[in-house]
PDB file of N, CA and C in Angstrom:
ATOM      1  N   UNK A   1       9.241   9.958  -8.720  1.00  0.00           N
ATOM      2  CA  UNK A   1       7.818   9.768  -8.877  1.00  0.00           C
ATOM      3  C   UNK A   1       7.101  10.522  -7.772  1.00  0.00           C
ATOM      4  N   UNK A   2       5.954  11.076  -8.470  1.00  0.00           N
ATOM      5  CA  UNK A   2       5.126  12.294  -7.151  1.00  0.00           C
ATOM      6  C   UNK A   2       3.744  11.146  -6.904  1.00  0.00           C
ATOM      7  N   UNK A   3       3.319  11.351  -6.058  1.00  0.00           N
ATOM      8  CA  UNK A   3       1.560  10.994  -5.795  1.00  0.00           C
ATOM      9  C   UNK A   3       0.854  10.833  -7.077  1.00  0.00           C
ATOM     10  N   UNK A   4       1.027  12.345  -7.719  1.00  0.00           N
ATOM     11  CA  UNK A   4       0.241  12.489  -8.691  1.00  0.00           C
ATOM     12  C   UNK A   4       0.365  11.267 -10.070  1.00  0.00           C
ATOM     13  N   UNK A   5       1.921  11.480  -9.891  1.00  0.00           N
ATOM     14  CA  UNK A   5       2.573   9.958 -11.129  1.00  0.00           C
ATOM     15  C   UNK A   5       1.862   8.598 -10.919  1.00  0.00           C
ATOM     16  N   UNK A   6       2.104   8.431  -9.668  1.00  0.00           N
ATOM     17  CA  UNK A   6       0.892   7.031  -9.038  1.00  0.00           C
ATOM     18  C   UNK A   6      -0.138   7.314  -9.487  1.00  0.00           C
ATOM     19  N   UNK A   7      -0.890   8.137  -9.177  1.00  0.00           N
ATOM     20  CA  UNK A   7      -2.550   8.043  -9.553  1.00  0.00           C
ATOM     21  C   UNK A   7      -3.038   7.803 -10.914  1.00  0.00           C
ATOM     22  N   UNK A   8      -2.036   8.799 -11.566  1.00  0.00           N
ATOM     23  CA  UNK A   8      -1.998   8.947 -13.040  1.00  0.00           C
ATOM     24  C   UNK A   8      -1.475   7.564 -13.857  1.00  0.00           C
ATOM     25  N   UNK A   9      -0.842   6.590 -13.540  1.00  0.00           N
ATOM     26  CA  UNK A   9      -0.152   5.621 -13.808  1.00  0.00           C
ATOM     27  C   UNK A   9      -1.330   4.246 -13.378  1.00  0.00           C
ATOM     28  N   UNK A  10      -2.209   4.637 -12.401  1.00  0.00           N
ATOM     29  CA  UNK A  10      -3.114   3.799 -11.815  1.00  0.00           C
ATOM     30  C   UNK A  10      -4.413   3.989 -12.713  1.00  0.00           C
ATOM     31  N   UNK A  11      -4.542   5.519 -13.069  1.00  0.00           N
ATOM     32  CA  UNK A  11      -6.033   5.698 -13.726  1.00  0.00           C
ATOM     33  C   UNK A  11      -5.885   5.039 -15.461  1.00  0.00           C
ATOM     34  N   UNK A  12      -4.537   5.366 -15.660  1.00  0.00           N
ATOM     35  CA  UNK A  12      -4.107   4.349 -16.974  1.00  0.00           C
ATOM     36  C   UNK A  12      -3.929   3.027 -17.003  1.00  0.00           C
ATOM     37  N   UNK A  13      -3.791   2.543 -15.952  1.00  0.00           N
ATOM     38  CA  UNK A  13      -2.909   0.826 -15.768  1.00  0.00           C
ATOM     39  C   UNK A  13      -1.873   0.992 -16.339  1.00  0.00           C
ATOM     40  N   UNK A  14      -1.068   2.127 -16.049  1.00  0.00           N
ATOM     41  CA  UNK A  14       0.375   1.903 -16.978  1.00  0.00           C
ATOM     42  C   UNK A  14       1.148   1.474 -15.673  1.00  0.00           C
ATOM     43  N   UNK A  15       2.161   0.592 -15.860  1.00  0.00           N
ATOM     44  CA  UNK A  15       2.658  -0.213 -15.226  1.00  0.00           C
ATOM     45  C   UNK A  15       3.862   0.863 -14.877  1.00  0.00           C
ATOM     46  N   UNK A  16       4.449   0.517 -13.607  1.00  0.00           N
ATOM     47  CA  UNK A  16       5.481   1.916 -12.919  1.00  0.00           C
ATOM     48  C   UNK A  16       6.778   1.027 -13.551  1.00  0.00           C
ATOM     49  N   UNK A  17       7.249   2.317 -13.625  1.00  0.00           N
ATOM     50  CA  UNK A  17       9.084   2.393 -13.918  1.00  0.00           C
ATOM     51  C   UNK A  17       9.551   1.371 -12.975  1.00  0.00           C
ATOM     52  N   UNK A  18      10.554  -0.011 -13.419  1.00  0.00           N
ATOM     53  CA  UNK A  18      11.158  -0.829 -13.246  1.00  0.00           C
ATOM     54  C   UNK A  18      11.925  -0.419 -11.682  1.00  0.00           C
ATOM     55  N   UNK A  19      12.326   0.740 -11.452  1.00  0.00           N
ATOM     56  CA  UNK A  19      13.294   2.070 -10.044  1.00  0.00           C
ATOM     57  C   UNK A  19      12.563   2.330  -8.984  1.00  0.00           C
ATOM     58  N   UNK A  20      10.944   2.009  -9.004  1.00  0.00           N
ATOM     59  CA  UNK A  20      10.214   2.066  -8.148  1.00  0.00           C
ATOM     60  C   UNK A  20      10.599   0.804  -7.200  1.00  0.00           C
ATOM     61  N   UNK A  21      10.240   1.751  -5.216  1.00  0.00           N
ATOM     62  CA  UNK A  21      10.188   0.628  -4.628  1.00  0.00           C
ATOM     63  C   UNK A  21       9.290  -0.218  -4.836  1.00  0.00           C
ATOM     64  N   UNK A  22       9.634  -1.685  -4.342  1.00  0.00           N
ATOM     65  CA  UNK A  22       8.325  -2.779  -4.443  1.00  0.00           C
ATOM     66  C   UNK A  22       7.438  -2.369  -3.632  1.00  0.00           C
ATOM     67  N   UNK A  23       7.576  -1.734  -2.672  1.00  0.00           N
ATOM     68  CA  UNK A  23       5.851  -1.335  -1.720  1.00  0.00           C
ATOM     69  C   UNK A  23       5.064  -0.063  -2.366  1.00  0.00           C
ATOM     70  N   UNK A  24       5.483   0.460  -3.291  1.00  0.00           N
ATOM     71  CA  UNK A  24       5.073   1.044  -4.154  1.00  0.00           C
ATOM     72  C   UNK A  24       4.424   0.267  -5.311  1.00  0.00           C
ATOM     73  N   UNK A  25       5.329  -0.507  -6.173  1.00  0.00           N
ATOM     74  CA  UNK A  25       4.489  -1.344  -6.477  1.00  0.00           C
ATOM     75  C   UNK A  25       3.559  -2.462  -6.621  1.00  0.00           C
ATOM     76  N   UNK A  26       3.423  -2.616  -5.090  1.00  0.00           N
ATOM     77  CA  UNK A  26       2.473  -3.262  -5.152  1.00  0.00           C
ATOM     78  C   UNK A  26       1.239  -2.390  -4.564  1.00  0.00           C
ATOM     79  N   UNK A  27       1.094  -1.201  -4.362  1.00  0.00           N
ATOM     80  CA  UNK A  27       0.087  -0.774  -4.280  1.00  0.00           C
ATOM     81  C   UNK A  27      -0.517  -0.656  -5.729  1.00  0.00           C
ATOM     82  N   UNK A  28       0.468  -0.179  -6.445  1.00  0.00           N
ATOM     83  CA  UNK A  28      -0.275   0.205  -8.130  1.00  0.00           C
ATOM     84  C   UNK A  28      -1.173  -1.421  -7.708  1.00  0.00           C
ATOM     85  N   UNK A  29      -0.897  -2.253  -8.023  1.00  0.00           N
ATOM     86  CA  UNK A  29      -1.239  -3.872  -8.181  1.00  0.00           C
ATOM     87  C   UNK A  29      -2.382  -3.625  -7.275  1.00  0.00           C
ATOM     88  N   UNK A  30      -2.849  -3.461  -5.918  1.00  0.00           N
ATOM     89  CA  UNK A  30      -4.051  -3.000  -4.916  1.00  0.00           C
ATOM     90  C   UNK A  30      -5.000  -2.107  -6.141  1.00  0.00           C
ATOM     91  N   UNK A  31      -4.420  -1.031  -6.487  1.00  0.00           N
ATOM     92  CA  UNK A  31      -5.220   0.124  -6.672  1.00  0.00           C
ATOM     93  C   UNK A  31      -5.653  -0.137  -8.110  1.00  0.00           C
ATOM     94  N   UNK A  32      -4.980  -1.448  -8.767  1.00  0.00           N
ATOM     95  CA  UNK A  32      -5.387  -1.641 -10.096  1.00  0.00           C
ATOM     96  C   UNK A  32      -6.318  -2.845 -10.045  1.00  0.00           C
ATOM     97  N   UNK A  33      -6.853  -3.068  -8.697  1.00  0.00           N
ATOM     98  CA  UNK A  33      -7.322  -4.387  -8.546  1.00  0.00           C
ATOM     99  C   UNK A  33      -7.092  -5.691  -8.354  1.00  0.00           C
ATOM    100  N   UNK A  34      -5.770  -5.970  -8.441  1.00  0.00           N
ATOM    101  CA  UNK A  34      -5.002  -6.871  -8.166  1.00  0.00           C
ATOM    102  C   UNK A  34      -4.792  -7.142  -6.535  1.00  0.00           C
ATOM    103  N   UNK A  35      -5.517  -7.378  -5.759  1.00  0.00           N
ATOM    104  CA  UNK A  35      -4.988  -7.873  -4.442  1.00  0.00           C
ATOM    105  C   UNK A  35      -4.224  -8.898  -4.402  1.00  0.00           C
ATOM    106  N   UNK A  36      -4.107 -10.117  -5.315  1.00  0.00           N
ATOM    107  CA  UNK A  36      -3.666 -11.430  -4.761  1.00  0.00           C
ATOM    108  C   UNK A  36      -1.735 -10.443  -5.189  1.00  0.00           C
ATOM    109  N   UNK A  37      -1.914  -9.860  -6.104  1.00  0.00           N
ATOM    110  CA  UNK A  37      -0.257  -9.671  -6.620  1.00  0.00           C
ATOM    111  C   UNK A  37       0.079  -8.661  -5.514  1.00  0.00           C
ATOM    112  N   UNK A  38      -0.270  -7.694  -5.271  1.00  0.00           N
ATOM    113  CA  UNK A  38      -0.070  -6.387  -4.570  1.00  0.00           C
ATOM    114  C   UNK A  38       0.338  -7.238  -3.017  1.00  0.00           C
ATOM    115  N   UNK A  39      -0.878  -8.320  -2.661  1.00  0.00           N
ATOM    116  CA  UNK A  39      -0.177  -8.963  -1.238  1.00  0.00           C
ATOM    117  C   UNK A  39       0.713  -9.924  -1.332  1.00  0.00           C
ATOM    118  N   UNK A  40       1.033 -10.503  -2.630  1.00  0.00           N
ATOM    119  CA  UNK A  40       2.265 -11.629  -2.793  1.00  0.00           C
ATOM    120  C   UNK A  40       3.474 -10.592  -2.759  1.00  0.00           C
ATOM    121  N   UNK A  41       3.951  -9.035  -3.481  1.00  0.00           N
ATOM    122  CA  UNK A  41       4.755  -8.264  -3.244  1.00  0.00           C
ATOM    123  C   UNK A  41       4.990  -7.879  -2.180  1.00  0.00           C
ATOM    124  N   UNK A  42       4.217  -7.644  -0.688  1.00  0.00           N
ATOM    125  CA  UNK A  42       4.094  -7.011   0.212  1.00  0.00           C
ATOM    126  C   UNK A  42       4.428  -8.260   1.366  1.00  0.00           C
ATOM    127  N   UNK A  43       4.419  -9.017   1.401  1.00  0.00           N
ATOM    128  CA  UNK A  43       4.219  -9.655   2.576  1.00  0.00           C
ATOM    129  C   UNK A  43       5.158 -10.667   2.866  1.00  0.00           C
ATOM    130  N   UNK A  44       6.598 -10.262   1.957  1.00  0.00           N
ATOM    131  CA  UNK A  44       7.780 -10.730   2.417  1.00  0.00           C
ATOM    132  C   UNK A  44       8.890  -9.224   2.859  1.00  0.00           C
ATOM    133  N   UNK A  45       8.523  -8.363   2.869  1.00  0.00           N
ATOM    134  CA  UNK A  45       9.038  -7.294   3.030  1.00  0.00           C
ATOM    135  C   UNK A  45       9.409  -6.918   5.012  1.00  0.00           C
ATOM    136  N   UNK A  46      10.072  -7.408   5.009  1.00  0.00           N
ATOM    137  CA  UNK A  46      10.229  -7.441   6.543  1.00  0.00           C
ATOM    138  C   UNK A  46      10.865  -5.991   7.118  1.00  0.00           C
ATOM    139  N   UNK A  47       9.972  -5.262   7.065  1.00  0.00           N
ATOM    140  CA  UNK A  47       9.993  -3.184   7.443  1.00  0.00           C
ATOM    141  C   UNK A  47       8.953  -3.248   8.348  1.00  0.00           C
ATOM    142  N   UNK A  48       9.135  -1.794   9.155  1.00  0.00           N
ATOM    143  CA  UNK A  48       7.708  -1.157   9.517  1.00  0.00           C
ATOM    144  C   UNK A  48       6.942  -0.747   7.982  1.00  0.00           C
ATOM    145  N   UNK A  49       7.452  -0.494   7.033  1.00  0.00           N
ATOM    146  CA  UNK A  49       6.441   0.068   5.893  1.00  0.00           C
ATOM    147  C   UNK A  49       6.222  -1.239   5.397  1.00  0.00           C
ATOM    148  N   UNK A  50       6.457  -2.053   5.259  1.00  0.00           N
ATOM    149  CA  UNK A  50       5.494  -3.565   4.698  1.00  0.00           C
ATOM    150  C   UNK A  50       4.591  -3.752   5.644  1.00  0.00           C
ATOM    151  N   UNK A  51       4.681  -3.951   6.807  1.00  0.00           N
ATOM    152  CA  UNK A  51       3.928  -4.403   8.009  1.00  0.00           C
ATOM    153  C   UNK A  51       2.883  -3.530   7.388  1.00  0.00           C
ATOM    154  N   UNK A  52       2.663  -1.737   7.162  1.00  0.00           N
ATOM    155  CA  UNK A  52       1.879  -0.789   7.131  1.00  0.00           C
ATOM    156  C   UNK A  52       1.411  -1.345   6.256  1.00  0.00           C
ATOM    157  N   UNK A  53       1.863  -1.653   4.759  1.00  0.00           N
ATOM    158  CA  UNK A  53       1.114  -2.108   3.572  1.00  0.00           C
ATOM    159  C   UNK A  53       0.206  -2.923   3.880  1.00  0.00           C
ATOM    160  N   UNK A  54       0.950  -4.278   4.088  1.00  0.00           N
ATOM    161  CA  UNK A  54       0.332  -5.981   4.816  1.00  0.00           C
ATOM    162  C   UNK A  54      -0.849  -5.425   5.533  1.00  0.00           C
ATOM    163  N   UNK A  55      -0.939  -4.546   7.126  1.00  0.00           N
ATOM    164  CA  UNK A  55      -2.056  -4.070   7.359  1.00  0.00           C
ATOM    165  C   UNK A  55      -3.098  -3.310   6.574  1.00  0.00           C
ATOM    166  N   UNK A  56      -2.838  -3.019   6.043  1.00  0.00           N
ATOM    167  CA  UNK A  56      -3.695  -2.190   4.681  1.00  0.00           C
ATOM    168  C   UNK A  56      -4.415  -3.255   4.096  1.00  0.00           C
ATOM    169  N   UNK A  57      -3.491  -3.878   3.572  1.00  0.00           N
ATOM    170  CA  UNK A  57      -4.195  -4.964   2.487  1.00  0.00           C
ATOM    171  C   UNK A  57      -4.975  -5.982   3.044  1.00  0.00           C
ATOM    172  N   UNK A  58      -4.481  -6.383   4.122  1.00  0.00           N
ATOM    173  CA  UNK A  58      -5.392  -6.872   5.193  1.00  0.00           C
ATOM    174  C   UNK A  58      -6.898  -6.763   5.916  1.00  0.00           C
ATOM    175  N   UNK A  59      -6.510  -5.190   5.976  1.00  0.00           N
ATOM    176  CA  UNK A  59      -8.060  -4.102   6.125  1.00  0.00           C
ATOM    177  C   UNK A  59      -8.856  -4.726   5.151  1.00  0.00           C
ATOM    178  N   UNK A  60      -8.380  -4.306   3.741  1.00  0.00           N
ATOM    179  CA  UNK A  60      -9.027  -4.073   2.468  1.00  0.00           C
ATOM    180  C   UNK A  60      -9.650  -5.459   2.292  1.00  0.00           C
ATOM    181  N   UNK A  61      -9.045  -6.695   2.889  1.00  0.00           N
ATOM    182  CA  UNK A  61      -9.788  -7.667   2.550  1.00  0.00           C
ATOM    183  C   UNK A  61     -10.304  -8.367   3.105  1.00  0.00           C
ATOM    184  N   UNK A  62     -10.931  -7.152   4.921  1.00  0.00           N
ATOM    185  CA  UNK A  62     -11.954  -7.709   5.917  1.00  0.00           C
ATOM    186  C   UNK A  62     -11.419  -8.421   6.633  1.00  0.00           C
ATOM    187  N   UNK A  63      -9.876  -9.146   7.133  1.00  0.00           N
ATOM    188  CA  UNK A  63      -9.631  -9.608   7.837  1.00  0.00           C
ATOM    189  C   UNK A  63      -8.964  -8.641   9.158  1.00  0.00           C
ATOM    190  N   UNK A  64      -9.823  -7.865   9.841  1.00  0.00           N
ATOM    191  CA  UNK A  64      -9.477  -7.345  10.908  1.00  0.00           C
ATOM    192  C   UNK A  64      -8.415  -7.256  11.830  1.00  0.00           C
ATOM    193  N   UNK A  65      -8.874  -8.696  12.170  1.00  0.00           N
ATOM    194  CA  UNK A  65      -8.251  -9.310  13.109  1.00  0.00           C
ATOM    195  C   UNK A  65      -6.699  -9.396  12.457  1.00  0.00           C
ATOM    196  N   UNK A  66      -6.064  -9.894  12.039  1.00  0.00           N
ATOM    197  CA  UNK A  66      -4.623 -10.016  11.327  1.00  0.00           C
ATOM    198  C   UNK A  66      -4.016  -8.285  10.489  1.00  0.00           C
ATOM    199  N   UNK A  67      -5.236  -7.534  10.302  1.00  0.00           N
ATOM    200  CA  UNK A  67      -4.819  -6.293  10.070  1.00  0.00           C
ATOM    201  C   UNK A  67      -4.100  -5.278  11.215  1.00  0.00           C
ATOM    202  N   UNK A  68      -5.051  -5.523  12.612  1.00  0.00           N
ATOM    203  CA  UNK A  68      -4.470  -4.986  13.271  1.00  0.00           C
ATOM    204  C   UNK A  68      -3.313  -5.582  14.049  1.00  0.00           C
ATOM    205  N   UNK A  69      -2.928  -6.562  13.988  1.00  0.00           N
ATOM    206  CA  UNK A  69      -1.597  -7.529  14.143  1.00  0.00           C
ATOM    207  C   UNK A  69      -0.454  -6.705  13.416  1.00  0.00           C
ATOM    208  N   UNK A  70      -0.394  -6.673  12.169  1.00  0.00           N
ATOM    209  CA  UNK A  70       0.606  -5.837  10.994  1.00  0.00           C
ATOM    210  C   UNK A  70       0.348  -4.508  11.463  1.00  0.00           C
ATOM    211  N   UNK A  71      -0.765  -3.714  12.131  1.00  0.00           N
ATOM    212  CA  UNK A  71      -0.477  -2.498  12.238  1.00  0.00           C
ATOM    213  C   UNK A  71       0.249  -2.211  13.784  1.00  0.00           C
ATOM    214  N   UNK A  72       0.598  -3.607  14.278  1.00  0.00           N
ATOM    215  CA  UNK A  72       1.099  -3.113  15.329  1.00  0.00           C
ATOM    216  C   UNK A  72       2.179  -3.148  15.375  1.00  0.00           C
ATOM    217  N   UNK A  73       3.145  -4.351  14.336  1.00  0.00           N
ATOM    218  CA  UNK A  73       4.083  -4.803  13.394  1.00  0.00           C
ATOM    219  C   UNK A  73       4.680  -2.751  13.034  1.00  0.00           C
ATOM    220  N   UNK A  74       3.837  -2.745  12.149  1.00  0.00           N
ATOM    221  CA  UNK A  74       4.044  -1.356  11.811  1.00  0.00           C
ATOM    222  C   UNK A  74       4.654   0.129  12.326  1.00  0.00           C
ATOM    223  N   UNK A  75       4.152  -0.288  14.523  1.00  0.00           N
ATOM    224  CA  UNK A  75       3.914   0.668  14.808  1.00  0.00           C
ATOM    225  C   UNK A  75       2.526   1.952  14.856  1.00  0.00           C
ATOM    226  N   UNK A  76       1.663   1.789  13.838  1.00  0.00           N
ATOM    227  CA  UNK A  76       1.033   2.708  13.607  1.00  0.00           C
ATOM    228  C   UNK A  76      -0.365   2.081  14.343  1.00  0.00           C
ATOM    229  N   UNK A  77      -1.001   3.076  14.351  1.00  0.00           N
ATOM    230  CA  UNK A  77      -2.431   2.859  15.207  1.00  0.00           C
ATOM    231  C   UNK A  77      -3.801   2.402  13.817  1.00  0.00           C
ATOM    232  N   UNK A  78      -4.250   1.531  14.417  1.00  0.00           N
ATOM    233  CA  UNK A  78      -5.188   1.163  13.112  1.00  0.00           C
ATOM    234  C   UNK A  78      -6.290   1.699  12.075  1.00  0.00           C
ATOM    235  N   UNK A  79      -5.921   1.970  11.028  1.00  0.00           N
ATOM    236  CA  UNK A  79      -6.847   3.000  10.673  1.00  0.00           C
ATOM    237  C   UNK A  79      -8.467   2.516  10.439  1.00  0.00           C
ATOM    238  N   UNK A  80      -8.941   3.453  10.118  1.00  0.00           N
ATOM    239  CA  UNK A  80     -10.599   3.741  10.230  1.00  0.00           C
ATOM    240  C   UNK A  80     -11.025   4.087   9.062  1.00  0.00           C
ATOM    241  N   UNK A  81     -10.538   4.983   8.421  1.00  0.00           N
ATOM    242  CA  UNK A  81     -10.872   5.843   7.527  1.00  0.00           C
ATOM    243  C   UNK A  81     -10.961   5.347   5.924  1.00  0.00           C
ATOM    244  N   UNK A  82     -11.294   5.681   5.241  1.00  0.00           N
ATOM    245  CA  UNK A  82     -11.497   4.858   3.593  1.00  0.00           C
ATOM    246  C   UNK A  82     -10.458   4.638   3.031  1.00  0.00           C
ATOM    247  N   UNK A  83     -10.551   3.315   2.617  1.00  0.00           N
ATOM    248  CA  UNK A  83      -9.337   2.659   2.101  1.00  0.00           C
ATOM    249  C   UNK A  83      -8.294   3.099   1.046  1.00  0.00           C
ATOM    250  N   UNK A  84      -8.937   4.235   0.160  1.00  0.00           N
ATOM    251  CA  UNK A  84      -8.392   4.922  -0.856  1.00  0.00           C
ATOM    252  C   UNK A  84      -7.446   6.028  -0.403  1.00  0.00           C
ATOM    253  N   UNK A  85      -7.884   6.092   0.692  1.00  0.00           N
ATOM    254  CA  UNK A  85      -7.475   7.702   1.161  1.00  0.00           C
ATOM    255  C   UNK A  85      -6.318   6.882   1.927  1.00  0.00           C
ATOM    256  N   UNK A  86      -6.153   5.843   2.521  1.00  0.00           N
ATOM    257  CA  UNK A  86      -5.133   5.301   3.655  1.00  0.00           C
ATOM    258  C   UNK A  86      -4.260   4.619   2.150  1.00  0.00           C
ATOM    259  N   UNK A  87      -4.580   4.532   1.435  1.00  0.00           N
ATOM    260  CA  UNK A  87      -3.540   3.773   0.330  1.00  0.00           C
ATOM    261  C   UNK A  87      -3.116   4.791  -0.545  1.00  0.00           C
ATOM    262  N   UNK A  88      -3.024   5.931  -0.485  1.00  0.00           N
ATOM    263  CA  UNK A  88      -2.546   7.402  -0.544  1.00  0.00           C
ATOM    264  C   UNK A  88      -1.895   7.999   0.299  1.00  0.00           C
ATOM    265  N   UNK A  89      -2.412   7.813   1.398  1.00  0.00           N
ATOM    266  CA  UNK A  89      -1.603   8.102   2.590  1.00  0.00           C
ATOM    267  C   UNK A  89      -0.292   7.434   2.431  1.00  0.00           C
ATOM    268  N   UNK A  90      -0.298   6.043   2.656  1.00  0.00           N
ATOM    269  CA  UNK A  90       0.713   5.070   2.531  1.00  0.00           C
ATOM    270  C   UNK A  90       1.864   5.743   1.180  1.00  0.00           C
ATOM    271  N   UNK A  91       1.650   6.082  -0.219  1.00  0.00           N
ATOM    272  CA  UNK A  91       2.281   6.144  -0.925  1.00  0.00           C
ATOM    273  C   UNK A  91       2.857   7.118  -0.703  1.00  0.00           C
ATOM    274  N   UNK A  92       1.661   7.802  -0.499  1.00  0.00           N
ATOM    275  CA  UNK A  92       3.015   9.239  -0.093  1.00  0.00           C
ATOM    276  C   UNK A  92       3.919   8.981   0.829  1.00  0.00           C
ATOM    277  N   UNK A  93       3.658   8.546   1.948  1.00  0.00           N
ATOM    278  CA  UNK A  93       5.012   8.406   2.249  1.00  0.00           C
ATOM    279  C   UNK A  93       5.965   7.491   2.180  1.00  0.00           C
ATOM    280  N   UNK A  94       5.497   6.318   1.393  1.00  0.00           N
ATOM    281  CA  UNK A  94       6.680   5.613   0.929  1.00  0.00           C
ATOM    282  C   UNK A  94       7.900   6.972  -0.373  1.00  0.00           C
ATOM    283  N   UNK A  95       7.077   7.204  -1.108  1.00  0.00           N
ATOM    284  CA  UNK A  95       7.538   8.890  -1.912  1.00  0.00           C
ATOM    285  C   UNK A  95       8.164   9.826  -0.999  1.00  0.00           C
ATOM    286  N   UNK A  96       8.025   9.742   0.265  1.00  0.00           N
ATOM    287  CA  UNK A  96       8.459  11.035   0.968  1.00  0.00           C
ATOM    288  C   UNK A  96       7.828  12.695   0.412  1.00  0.00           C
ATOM    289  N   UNK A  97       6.131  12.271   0.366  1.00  0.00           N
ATOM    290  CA  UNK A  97       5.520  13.444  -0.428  1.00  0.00           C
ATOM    291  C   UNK A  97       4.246  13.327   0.469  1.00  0.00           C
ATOM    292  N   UNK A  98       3.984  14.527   1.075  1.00  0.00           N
ATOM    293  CA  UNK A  98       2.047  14.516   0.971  1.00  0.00           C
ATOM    294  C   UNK A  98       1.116  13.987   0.603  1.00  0.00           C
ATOM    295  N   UNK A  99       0.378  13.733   0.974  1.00  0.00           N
ATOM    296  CA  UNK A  99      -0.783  12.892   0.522  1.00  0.00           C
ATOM    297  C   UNK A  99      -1.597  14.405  -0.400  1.00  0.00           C
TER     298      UNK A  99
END
């Protein structure tokens, strides 16, 4: 699966191939509107890339404070930038692909 398969799979609501990781899918679940499912997938995932998600989803739903907790979980420095573009970011490299 490329970036592009995500987006394309997101602008349809077609639900991802069964082979996908779960932090993959639970972004489709974020990006399809689904926060409560996308953070019930994400937030038993005990990685630096869940922590990254968990902080994400965290961002996305104004709790700051506990976002930047998971992004430190993560490793990564807390982002700033629009949420679409950091939940792209994220996939790609769960994909091992470019944003």
């Amino acid at each position: 699966m490329t970036l592009d398969d995500f987006e394309a799979a997101v602008a349809a609501r077609r639900p991802l191939p069964a082979d996908n990781a779960r932090l993959v899918v639970a972004l489709w679940h974020d990006a399809t509107g689904d926060w409560d499912g996308a953070h019930s997938r994400a937030q038993d995932i005990e990685s630096k890339d869940g922590a990254w998600v968990h902080a994400y989803l965290h961002r996305k739903e104004g709790d700051i404070g506990n976002a930047h907790y998971w992004y430190r979980r993560a490793g990564r420095p807390a982002a700033t930038g629009a949420l679409d573009d950091e939940r792209r970011t994220i996939v790609a490299a769960l994909l091992g692909s470019d944003p």
